[in-house]
PDB file of N, CA and C in Angstrom:
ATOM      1  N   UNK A   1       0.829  -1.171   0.000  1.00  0.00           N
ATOM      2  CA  UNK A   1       0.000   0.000   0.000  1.00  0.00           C
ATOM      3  C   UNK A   1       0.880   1.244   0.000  1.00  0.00           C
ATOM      4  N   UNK A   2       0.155   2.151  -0.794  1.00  0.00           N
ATOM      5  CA  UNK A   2       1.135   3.203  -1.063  1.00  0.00           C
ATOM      6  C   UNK A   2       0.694   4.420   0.235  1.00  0.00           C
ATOM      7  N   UNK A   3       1.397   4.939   0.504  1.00  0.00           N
ATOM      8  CA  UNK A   3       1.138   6.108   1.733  1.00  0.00           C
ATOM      9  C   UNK A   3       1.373   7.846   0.983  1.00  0.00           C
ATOM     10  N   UNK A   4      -0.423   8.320   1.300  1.00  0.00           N
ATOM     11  CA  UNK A   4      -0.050   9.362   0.159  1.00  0.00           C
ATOM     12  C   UNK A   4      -0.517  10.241   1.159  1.00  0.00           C
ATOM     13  N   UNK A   5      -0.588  11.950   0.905  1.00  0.00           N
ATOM     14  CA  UNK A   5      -0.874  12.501   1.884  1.00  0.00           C
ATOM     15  C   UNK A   5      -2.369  12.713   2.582  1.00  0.00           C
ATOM     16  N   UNK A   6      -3.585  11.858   1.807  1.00  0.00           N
ATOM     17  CA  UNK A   6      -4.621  11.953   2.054  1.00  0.00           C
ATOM     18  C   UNK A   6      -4.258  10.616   3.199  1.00  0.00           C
ATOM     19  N   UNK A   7      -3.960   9.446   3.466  1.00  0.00           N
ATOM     20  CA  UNK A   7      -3.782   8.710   4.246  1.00  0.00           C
ATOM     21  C   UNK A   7      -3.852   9.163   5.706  1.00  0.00           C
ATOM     22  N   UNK A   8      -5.050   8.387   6.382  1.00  0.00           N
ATOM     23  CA  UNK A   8      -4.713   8.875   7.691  1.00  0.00           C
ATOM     24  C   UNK A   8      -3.929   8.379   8.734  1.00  0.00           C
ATOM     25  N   UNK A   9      -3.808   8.862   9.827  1.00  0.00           N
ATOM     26  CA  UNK A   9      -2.825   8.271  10.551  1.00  0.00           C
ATOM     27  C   UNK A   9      -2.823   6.614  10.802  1.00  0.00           C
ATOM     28  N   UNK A  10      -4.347   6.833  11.693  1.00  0.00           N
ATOM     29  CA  UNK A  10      -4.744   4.959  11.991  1.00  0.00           C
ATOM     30  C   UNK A  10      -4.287   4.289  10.751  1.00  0.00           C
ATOM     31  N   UNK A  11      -4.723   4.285   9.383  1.00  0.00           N
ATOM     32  CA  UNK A  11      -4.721   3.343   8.593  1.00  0.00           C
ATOM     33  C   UNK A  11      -3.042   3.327   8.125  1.00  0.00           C
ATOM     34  N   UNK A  12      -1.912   4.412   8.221  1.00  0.00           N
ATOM     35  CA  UNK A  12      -0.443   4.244   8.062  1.00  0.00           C
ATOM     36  C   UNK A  12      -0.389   3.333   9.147  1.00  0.00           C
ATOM     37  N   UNK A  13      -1.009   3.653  10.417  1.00  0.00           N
ATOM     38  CA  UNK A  13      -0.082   2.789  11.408  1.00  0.00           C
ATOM     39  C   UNK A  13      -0.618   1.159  11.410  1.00  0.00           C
ATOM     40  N   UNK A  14      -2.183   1.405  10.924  1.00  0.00           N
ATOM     41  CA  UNK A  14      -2.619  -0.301  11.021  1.00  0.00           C
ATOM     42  C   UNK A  14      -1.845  -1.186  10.159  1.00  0.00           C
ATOM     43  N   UNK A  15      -1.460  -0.310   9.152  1.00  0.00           N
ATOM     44  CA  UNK A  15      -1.131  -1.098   7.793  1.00  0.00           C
ATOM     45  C   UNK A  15       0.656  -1.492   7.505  1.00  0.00           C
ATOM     46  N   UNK A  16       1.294  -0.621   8.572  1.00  0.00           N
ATOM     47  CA  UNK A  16       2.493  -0.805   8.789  1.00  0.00           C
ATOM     48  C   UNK A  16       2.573  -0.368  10.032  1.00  0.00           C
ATOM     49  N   UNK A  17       3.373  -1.416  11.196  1.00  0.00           N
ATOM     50  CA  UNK A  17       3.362  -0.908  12.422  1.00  0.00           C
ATOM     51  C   UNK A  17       4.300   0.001  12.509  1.00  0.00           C
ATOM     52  N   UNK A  18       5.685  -0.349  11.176  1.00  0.00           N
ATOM     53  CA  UNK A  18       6.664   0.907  11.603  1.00  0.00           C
ATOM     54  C   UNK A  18       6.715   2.200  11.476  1.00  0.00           C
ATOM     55  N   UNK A  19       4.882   2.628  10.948  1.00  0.00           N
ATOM     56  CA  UNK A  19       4.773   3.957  10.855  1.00  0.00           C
ATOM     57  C   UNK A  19       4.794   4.625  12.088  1.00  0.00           C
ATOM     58  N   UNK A  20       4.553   3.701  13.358  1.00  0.00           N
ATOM     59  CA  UNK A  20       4.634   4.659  14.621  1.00  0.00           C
ATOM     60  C   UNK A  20       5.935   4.716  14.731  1.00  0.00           C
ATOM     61  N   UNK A  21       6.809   4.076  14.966  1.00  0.00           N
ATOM     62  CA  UNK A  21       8.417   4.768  14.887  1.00  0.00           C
ATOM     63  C   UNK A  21       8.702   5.320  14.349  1.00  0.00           C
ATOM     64  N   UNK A  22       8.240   5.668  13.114  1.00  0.00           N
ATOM     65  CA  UNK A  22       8.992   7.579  12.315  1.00  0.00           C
ATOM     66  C   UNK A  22       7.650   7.891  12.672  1.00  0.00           C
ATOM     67  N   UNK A  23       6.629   8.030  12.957  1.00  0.00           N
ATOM     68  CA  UNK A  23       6.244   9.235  13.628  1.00  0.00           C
ATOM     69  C   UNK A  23       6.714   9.998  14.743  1.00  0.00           C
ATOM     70  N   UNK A  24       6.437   9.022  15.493  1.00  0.00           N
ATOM     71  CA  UNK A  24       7.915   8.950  16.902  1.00  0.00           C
ATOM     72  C   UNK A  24       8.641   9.984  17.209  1.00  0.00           C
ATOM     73  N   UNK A  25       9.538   9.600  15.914  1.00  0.00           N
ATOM     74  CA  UNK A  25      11.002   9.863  15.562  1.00  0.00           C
ATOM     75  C   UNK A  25      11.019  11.714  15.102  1.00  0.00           C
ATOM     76  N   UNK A  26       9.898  11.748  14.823  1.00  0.00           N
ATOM     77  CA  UNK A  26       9.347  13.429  14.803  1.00  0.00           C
ATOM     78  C   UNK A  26       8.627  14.254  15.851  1.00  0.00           C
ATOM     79  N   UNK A  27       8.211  13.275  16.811  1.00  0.00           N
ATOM     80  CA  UNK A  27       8.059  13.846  17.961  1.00  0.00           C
ATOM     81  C   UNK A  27       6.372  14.089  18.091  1.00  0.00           C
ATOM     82  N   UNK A  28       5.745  12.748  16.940  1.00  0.00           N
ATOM     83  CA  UNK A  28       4.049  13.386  16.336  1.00  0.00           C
ATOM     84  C   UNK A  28       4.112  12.267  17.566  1.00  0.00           C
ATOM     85  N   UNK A  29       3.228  12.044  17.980  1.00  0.00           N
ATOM     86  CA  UNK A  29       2.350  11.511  19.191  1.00  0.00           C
ATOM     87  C   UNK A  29       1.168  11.089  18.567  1.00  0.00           C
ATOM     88  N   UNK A  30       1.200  10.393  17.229  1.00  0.00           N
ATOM     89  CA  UNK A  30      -0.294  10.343  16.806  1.00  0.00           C
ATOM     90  C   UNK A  30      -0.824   8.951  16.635  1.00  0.00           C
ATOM     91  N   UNK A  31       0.069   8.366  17.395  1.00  0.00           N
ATOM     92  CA  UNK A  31      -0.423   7.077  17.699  1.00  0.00           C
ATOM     93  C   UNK A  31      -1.412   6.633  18.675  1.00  0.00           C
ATOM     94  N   UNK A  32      -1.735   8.112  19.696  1.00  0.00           N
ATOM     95  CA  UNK A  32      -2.370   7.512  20.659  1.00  0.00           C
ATOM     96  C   UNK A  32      -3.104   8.973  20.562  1.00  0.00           C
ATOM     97  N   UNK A  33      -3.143   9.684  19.654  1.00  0.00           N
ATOM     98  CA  UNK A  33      -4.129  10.908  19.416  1.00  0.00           C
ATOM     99  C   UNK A  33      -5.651   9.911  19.122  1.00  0.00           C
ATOM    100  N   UNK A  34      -6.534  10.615  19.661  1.00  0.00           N
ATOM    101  CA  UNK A  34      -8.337  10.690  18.947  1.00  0.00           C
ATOM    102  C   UNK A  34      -8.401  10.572  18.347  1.00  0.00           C
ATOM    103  N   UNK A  35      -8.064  11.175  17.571  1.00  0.00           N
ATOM    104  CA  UNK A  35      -8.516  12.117  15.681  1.00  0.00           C
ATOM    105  C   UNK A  35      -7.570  11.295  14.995  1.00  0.00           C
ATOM    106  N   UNK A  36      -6.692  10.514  14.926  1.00  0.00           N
ATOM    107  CA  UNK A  36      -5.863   9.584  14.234  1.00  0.00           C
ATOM    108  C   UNK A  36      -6.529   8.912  13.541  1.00  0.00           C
ATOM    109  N   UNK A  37      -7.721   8.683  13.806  1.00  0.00           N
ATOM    110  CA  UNK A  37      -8.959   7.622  12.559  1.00  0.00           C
ATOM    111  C   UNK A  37      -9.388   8.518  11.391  1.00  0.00           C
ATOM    112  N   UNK A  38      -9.206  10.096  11.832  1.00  0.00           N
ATOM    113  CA  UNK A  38      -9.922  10.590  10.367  1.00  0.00           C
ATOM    114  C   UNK A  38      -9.006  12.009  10.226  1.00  0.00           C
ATOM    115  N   UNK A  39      -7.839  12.246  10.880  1.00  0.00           N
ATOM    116  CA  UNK A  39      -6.864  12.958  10.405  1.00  0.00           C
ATOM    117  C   UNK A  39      -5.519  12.593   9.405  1.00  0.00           C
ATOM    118  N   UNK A  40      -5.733  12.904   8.287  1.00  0.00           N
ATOM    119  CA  UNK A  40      -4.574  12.542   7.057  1.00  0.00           C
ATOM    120  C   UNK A  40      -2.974  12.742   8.068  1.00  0.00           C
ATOM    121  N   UNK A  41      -2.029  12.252   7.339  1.00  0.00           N
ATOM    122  CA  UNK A  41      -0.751  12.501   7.302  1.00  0.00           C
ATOM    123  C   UNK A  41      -0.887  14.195   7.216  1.00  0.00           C
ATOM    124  N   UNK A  42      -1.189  14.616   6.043  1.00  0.00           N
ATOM    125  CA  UNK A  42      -0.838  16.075   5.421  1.00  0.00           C
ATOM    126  C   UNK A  42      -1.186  16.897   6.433  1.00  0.00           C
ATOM    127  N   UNK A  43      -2.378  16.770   6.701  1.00  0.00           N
ATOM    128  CA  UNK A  43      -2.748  17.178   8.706  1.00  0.00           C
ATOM    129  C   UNK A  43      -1.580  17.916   9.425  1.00  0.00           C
ATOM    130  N   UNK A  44      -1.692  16.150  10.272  1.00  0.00           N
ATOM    131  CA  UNK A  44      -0.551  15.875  11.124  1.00  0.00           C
ATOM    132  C   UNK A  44       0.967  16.491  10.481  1.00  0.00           C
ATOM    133  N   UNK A  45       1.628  16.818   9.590  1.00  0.00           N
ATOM    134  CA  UNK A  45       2.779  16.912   8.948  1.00  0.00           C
ATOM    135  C   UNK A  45       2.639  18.561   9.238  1.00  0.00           C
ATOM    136  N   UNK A  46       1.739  19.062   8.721  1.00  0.00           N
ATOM    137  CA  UNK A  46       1.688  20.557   8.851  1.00  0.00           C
ATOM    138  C   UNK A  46       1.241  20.908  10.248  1.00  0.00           C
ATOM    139  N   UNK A  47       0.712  20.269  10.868  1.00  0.00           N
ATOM    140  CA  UNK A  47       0.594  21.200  12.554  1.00  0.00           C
ATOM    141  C   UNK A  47       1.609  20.762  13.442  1.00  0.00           C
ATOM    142  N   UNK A  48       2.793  19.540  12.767  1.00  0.00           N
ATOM    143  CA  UNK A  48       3.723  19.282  13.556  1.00  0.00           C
ATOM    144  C   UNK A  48       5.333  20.153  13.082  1.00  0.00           C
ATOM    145  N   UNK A  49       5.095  20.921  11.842  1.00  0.00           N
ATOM    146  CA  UNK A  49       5.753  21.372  11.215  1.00  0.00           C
ATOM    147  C   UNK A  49       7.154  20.610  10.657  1.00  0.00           C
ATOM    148  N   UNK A  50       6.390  19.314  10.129  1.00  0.00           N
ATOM    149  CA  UNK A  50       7.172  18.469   9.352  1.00  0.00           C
ATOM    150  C   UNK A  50       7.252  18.494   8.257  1.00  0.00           C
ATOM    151  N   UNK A  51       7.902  18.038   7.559  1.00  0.00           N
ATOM    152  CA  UNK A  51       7.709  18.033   6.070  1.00  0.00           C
ATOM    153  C   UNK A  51       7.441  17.336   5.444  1.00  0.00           C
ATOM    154  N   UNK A  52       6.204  17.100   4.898  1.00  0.00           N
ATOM    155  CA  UNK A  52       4.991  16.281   4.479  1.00  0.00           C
ATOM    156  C   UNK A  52       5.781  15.432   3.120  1.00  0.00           C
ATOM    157  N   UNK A  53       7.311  15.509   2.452  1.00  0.00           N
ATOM    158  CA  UNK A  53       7.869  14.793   1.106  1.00  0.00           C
ATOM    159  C   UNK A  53       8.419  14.806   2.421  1.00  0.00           C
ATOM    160  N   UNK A  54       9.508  14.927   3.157  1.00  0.00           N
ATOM    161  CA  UNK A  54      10.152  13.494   3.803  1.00  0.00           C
ATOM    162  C   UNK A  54       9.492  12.765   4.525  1.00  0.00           C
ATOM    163  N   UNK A  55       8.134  13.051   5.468  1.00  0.00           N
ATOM    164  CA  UNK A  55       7.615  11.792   5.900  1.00  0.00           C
ATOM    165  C   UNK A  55       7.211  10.815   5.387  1.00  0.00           C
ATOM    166  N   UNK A  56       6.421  11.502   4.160  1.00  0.00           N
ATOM    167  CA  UNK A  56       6.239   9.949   3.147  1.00  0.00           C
ATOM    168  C   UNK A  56       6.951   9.352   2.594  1.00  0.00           C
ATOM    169  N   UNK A  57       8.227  10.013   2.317  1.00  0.00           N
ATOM    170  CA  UNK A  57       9.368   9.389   2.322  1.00  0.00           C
ATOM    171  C   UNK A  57       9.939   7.978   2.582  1.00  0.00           C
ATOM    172  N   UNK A  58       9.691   8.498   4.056  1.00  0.00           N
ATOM    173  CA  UNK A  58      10.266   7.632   4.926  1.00  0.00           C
ATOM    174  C   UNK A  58       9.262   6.640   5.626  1.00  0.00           C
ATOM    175  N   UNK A  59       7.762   6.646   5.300  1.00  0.00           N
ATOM    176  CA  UNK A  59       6.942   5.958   5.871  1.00  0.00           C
ATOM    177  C   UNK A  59       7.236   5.098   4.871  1.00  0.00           C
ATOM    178  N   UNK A  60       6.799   5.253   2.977  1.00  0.00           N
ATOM    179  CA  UNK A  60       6.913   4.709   2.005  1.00  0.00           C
ATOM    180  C   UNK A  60       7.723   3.464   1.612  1.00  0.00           C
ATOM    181  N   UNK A  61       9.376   4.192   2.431  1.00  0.00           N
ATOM    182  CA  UNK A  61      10.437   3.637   2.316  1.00  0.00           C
ATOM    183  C   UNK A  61      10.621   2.217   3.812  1.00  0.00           C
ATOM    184  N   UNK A  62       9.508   2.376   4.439  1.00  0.00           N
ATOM    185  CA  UNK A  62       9.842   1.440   5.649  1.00  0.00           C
ATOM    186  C   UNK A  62       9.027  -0.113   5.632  1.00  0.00           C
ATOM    187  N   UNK A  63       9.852  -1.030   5.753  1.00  0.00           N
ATOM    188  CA  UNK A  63       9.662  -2.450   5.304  1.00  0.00           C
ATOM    189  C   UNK A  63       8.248  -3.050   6.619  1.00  0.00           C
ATOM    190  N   UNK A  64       7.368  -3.036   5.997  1.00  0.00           N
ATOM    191  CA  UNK A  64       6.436  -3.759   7.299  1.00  0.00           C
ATOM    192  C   UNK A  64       6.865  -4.883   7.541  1.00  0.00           C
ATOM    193  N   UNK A  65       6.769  -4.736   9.253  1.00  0.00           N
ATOM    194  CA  UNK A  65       6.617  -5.445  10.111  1.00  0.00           C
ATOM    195  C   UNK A  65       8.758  -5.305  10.382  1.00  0.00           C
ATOM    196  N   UNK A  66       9.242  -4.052   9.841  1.00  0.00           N
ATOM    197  CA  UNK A  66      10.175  -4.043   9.776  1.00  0.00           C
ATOM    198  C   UNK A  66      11.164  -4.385  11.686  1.00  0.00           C
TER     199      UNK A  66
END
């Protein structure tokens, strides 16, 4: 599955668990946020003041169940 910026958080993290470690790794906490079922990446990327081409980046780039 491809991780694009409409993707929301829950379904990056259901669908690969190692999306909570680079979220993590940015300091997003949106693993255990509310709104993680119907807030996109692009969201989360801009109110954490991340940068929405390297997180997908690096979510994209991470081997499930890595």
């Amino acid at each position: 599955m491809k991780i694009t910026r409409a993707t929301t958080l829950h379904k990056a993290i259901k669908d690969n668990p190692e999306a909570a470690k680079i979220l993590d790794s940015y300091s997003m906490g949106c693993k255990s946020c509310s709104g993680a079922r119907n807030e996109t990446l692009e969201w989360a990327a801009n109110m954490h003041g991340v940068s929405l081409k390297e997180l997908l980046g690096k979510l994209n780039s991470a081997k499930v169940g890595a």
